[in-house]
PDB file of N, CA and C in Angstrom:
ATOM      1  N   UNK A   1       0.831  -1.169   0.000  1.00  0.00           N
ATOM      2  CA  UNK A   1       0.000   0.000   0.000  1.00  0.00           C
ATOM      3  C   UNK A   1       0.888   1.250   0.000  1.00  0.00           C
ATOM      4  N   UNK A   2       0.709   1.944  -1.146  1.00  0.00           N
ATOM      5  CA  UNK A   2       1.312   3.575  -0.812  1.00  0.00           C
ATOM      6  C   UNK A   2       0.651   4.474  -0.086  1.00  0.00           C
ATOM      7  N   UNK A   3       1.825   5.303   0.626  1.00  0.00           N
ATOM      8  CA  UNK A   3       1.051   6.557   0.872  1.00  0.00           C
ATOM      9  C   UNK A   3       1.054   7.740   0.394  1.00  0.00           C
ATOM     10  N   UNK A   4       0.460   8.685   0.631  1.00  0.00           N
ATOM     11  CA  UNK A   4       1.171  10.056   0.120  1.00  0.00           C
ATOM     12  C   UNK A   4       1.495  10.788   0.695  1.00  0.00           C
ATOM     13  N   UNK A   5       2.957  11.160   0.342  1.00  0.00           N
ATOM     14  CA  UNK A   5       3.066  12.085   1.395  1.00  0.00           C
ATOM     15  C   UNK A   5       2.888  13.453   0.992  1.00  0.00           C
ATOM     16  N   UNK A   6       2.912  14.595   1.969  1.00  0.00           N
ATOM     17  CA  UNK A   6       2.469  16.192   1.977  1.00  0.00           C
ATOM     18  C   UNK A   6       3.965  16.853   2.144  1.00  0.00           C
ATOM     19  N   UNK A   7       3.570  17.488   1.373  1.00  0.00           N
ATOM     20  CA  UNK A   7       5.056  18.795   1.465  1.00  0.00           C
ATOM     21  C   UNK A   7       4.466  19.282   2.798  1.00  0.00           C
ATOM     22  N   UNK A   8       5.320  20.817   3.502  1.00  0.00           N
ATOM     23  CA  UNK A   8       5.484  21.437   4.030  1.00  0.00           C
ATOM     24  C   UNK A   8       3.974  22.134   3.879  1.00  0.00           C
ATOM     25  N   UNK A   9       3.732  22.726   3.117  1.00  0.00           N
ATOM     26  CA  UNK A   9       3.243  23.747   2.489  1.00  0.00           C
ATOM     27  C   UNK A   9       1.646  22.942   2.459  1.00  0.00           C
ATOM     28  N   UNK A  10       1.415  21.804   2.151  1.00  0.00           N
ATOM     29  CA  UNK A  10       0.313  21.351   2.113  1.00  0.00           C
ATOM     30  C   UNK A  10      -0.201  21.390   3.318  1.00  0.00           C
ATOM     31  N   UNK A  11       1.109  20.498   4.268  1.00  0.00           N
ATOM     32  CA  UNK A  11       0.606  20.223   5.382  1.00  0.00           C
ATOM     33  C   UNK A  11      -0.102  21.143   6.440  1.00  0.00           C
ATOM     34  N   UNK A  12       0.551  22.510   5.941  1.00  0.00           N
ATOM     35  CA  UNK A  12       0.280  23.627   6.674  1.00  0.00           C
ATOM     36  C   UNK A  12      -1.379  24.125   6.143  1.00  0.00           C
ATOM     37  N   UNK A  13      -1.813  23.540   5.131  1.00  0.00           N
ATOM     38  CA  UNK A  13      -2.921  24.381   4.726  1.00  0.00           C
ATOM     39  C   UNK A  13      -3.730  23.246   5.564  1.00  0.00           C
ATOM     40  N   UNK A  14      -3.416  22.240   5.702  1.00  0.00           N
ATOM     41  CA  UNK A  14      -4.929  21.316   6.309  1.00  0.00           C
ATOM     42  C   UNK A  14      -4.397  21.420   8.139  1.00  0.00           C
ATOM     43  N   UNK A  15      -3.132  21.908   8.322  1.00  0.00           N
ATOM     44  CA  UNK A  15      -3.162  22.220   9.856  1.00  0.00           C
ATOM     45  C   UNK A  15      -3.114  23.973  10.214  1.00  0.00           C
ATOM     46  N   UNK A  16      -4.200  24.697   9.392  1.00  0.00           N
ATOM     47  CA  UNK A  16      -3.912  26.249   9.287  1.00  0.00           C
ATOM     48  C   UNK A  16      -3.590  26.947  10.890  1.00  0.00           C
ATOM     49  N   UNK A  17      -3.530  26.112  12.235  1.00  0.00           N
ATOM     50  CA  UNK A  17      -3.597  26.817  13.862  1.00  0.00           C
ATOM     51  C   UNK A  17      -2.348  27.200  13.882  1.00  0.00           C
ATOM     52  N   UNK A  18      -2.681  28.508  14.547  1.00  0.00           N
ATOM     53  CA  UNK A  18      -1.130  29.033  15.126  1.00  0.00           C
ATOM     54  C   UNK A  18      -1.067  28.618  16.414  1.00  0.00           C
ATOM     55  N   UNK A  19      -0.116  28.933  17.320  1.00  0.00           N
ATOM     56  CA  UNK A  19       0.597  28.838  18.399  1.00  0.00           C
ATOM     57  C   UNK A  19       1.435  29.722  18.983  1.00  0.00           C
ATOM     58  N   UNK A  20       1.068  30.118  20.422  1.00  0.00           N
ATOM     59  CA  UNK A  20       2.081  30.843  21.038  1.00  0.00           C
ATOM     60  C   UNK A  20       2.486  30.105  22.330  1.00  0.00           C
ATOM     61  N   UNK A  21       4.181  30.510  22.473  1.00  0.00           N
ATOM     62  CA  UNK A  21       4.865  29.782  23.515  1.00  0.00           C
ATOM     63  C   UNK A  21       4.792  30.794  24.529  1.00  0.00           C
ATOM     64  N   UNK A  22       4.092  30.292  25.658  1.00  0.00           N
ATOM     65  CA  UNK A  22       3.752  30.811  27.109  1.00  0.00           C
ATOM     66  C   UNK A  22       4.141  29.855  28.079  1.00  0.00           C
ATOM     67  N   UNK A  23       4.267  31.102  29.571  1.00  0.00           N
ATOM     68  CA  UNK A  23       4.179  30.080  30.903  1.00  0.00           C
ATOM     69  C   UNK A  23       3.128  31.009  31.156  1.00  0.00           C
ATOM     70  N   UNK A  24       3.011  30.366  32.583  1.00  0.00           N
ATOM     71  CA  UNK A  24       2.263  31.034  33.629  1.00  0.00           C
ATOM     72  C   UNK A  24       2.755  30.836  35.345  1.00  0.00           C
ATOM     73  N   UNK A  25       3.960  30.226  35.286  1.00  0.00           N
ATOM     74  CA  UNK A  25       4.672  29.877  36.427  1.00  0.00           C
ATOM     75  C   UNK A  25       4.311  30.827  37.541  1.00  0.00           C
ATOM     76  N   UNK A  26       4.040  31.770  36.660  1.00  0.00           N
ATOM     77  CA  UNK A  26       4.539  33.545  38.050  1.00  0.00           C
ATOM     78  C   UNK A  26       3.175  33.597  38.080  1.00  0.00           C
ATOM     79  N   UNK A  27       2.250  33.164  37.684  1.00  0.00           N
ATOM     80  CA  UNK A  27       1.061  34.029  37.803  1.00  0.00           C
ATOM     81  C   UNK A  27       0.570  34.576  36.175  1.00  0.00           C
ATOM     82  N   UNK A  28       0.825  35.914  36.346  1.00  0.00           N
ATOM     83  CA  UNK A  28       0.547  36.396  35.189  1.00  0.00           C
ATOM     84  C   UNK A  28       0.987  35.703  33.880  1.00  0.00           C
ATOM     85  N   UNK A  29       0.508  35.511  32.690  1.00  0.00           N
ATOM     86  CA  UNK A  29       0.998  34.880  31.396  1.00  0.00           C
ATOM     87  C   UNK A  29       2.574  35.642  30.984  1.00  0.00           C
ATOM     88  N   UNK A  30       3.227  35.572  30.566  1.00  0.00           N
ATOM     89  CA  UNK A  30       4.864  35.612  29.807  1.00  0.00           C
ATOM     90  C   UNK A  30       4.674  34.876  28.870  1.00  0.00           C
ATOM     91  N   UNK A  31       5.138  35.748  27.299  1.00  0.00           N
ATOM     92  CA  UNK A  31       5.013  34.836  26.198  1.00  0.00           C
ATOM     93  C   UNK A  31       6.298  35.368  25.559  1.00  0.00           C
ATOM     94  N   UNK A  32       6.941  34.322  24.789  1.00  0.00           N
ATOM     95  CA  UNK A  32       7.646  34.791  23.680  1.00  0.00           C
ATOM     96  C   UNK A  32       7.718  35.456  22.764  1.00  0.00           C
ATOM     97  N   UNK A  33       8.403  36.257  22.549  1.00  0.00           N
ATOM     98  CA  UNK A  33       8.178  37.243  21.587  1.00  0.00           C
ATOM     99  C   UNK A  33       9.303  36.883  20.592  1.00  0.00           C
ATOM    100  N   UNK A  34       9.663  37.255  19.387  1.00  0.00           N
ATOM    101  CA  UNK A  34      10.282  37.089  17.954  1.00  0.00           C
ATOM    102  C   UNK A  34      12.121  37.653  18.550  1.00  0.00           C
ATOM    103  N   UNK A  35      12.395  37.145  17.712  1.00  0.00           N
ATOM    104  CA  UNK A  35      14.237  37.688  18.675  1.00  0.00           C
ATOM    105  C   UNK A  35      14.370  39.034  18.155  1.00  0.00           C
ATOM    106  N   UNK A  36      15.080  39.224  18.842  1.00  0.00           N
ATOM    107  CA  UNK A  36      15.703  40.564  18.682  1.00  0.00           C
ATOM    108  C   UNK A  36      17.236  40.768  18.953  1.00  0.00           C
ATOM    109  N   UNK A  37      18.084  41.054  17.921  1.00  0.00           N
ATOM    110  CA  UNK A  37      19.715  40.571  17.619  1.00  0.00           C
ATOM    111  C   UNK A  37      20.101  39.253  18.596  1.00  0.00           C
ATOM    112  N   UNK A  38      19.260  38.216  17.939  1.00  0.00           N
ATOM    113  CA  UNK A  38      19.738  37.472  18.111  1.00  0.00           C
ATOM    114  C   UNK A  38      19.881  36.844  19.648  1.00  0.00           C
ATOM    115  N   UNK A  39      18.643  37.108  20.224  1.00  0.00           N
ATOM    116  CA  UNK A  39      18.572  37.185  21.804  1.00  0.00           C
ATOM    117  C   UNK A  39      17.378  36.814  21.498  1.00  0.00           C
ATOM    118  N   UNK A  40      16.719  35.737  22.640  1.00  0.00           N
ATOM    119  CA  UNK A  40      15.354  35.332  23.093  1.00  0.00           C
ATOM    120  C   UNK A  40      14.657  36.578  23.407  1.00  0.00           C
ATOM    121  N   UNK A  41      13.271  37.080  23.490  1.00  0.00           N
ATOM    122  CA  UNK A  41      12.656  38.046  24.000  1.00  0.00           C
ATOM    123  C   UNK A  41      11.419  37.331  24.138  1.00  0.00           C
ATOM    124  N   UNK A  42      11.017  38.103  26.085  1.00  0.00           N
ATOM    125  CA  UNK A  42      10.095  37.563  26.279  1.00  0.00           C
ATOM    126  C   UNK A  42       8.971  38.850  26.720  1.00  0.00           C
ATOM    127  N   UNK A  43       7.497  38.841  26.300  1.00  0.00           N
ATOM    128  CA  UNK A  43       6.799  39.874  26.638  1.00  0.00           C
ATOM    129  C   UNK A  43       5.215  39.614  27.480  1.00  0.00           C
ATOM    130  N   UNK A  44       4.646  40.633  28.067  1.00  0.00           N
ATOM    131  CA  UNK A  44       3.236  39.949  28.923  1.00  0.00           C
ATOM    132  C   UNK A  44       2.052  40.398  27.595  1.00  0.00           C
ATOM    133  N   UNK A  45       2.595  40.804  26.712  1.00  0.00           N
ATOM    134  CA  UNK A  45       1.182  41.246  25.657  1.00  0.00           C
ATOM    135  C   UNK A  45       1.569  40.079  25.015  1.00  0.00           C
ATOM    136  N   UNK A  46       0.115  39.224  24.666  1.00  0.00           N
ATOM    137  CA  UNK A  46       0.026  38.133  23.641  1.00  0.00           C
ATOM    138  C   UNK A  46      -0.035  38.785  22.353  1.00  0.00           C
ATOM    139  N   UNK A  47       0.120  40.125  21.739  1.00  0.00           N
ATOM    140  CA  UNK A  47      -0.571  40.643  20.705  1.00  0.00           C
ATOM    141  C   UNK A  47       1.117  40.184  20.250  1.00  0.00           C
ATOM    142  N   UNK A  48       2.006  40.766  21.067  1.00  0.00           N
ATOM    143  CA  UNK A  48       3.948  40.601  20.613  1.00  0.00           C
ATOM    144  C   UNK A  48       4.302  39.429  20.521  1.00  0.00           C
ATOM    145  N   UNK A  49       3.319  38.460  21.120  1.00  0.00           N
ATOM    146  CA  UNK A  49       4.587  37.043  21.258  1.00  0.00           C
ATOM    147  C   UNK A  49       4.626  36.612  19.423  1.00  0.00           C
ATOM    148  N   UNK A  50       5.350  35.974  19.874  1.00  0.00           N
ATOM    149  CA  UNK A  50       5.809  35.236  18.330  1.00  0.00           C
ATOM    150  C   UNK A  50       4.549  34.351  17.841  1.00  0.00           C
ATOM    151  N   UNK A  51       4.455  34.113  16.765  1.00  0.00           N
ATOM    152  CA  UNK A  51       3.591  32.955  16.213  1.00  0.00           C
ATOM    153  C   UNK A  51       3.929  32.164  15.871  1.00  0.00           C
ATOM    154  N   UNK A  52       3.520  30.916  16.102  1.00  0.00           N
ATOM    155  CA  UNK A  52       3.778  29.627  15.602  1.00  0.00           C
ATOM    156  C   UNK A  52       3.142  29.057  14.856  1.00  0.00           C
ATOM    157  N   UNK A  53       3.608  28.212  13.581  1.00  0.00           N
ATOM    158  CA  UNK A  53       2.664  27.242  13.051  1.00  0.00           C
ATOM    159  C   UNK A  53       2.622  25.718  13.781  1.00  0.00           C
ATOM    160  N   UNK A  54       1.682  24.954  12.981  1.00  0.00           N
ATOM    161  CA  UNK A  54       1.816  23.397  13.672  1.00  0.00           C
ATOM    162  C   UNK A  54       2.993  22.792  13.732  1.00  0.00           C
ATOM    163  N   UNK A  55       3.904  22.845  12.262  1.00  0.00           N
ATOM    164  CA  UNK A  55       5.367  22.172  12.195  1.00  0.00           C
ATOM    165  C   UNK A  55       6.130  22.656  13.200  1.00  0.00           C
ATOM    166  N   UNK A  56       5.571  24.101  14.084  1.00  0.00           N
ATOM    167  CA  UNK A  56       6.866  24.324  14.825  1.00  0.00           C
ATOM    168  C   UNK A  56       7.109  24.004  16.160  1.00  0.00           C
ATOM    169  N   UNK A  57       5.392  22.947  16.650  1.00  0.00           N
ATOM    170  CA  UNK A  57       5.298  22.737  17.925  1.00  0.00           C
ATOM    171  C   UNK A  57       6.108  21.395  18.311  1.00  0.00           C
ATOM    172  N   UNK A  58       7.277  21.315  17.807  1.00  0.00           N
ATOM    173  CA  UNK A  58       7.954  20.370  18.546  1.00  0.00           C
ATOM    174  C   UNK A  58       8.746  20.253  19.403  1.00  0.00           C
ATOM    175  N   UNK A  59       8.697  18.937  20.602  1.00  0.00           N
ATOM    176  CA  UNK A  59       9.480  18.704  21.612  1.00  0.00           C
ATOM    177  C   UNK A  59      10.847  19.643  21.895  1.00  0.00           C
ATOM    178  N   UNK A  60      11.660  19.630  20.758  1.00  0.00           N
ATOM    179  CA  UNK A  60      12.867  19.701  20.696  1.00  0.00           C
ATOM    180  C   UNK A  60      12.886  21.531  20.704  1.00  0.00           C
ATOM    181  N   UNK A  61      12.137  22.368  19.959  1.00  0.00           N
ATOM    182  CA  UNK A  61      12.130  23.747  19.851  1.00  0.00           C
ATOM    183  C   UNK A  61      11.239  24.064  21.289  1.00  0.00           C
ATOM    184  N   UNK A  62      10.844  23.416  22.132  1.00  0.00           N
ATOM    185  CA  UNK A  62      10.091  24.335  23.149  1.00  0.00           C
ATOM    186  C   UNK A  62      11.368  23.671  24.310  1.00  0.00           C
ATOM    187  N   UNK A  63      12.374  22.466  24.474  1.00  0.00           N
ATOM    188  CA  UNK A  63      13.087  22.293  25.273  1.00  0.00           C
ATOM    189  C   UNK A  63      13.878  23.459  25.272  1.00  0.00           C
ATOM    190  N   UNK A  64      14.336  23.657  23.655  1.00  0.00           N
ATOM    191  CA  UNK A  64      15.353  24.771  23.323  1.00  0.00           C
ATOM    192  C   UNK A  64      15.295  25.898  24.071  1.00  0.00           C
ATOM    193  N   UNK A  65      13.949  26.370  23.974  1.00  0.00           N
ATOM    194  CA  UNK A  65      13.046  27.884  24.835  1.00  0.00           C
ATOM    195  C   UNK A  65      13.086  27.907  26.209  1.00  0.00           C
ATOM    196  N   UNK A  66      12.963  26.432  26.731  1.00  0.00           N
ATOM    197  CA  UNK A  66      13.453  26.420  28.346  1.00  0.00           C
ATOM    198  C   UNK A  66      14.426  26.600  28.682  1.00  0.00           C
ATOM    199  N   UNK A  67      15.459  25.502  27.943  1.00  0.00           N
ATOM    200  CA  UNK A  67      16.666  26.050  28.501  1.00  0.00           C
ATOM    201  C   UNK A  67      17.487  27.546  28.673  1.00  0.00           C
ATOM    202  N   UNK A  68      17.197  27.945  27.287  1.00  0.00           N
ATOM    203  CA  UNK A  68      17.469  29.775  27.110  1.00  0.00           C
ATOM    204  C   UNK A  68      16.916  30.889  27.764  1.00  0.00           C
ATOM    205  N   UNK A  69      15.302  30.519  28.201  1.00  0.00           N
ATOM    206  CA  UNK A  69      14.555  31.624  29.206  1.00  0.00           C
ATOM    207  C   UNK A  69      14.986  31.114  30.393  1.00  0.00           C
ATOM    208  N   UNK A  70      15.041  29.745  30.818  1.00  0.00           N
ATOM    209  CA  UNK A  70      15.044  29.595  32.177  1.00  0.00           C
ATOM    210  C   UNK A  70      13.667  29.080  32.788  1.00  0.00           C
ATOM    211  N   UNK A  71      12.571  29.481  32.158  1.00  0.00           N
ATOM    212  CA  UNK A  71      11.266  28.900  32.073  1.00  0.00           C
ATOM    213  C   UNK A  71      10.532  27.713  32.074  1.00  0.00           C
ATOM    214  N   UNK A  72      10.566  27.066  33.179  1.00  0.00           N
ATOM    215  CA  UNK A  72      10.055  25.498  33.168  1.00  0.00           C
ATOM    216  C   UNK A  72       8.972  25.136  32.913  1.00  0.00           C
ATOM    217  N   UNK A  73       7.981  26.428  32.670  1.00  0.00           N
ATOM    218  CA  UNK A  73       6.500  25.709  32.623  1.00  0.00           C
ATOM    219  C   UNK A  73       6.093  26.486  31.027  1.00  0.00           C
ATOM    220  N   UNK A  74       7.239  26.473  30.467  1.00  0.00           N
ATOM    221  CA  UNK A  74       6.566  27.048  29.024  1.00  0.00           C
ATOM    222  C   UNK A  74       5.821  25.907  28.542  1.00  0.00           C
ATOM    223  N   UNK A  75       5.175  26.496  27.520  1.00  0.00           N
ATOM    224  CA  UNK A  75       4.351  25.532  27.104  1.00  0.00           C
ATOM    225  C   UNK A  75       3.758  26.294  25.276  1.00  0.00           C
ATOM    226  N   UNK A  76       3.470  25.317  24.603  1.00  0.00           N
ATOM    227  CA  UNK A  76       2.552  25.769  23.207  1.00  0.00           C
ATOM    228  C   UNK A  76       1.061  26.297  23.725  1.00  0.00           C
ATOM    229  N   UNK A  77       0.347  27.157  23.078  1.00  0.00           N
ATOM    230  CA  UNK A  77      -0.708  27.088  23.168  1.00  0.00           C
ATOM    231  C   UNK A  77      -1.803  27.711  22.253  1.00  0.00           C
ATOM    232  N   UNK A  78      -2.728  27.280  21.785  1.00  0.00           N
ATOM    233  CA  UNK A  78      -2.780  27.834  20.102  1.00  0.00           C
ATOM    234  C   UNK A  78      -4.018  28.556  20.243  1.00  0.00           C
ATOM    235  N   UNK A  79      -3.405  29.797  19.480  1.00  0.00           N
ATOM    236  CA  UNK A  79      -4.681  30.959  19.148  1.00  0.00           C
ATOM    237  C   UNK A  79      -5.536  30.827  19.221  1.00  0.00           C
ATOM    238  N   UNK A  80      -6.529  31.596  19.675  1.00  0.00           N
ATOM    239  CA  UNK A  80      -8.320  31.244  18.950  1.00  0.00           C
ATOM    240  C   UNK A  80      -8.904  32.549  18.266  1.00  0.00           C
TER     241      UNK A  80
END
């Protein structure tokens, strides 16, 4: 049996959700925001944090975000 597989680009149209990387450790929400020279930035307005697509919610890119913020309870969590 074959399958088919999906480019990038497909895959993204039948998984169209974004995602933003947040904690809430402290209380108030902290979200990621887009870098800035090359430095993590983190902000409390969800309007700044960064966006994510589906391909980008993986294991390995939100460990990355812990280790660099320091942030243990980050987490994905997708737009509505």
């Amino acid at each position: 049996m074959e399958t088919k597989k999906l480019t990038a680009k497909q895959y993204l149209k039948f998984h169209p959700d974004q995602y933003v990387m947040v904690t809430h450790e402290f209380g108030a929400p902290i979200y990621v925001a887009p870098l800035m020279d090359l430095q993590i930035q983190v902000t409390p307005n969800k309007e700044e944090a960064e966006l994510w697509s589906e391909l980008d919610t993986s294991p390995s890119k939100l460990q990355y975000h812990i280790a660099s913020t320091g942030y243990k309870g980050l987490k994905f969590e997708k737009v509505q």
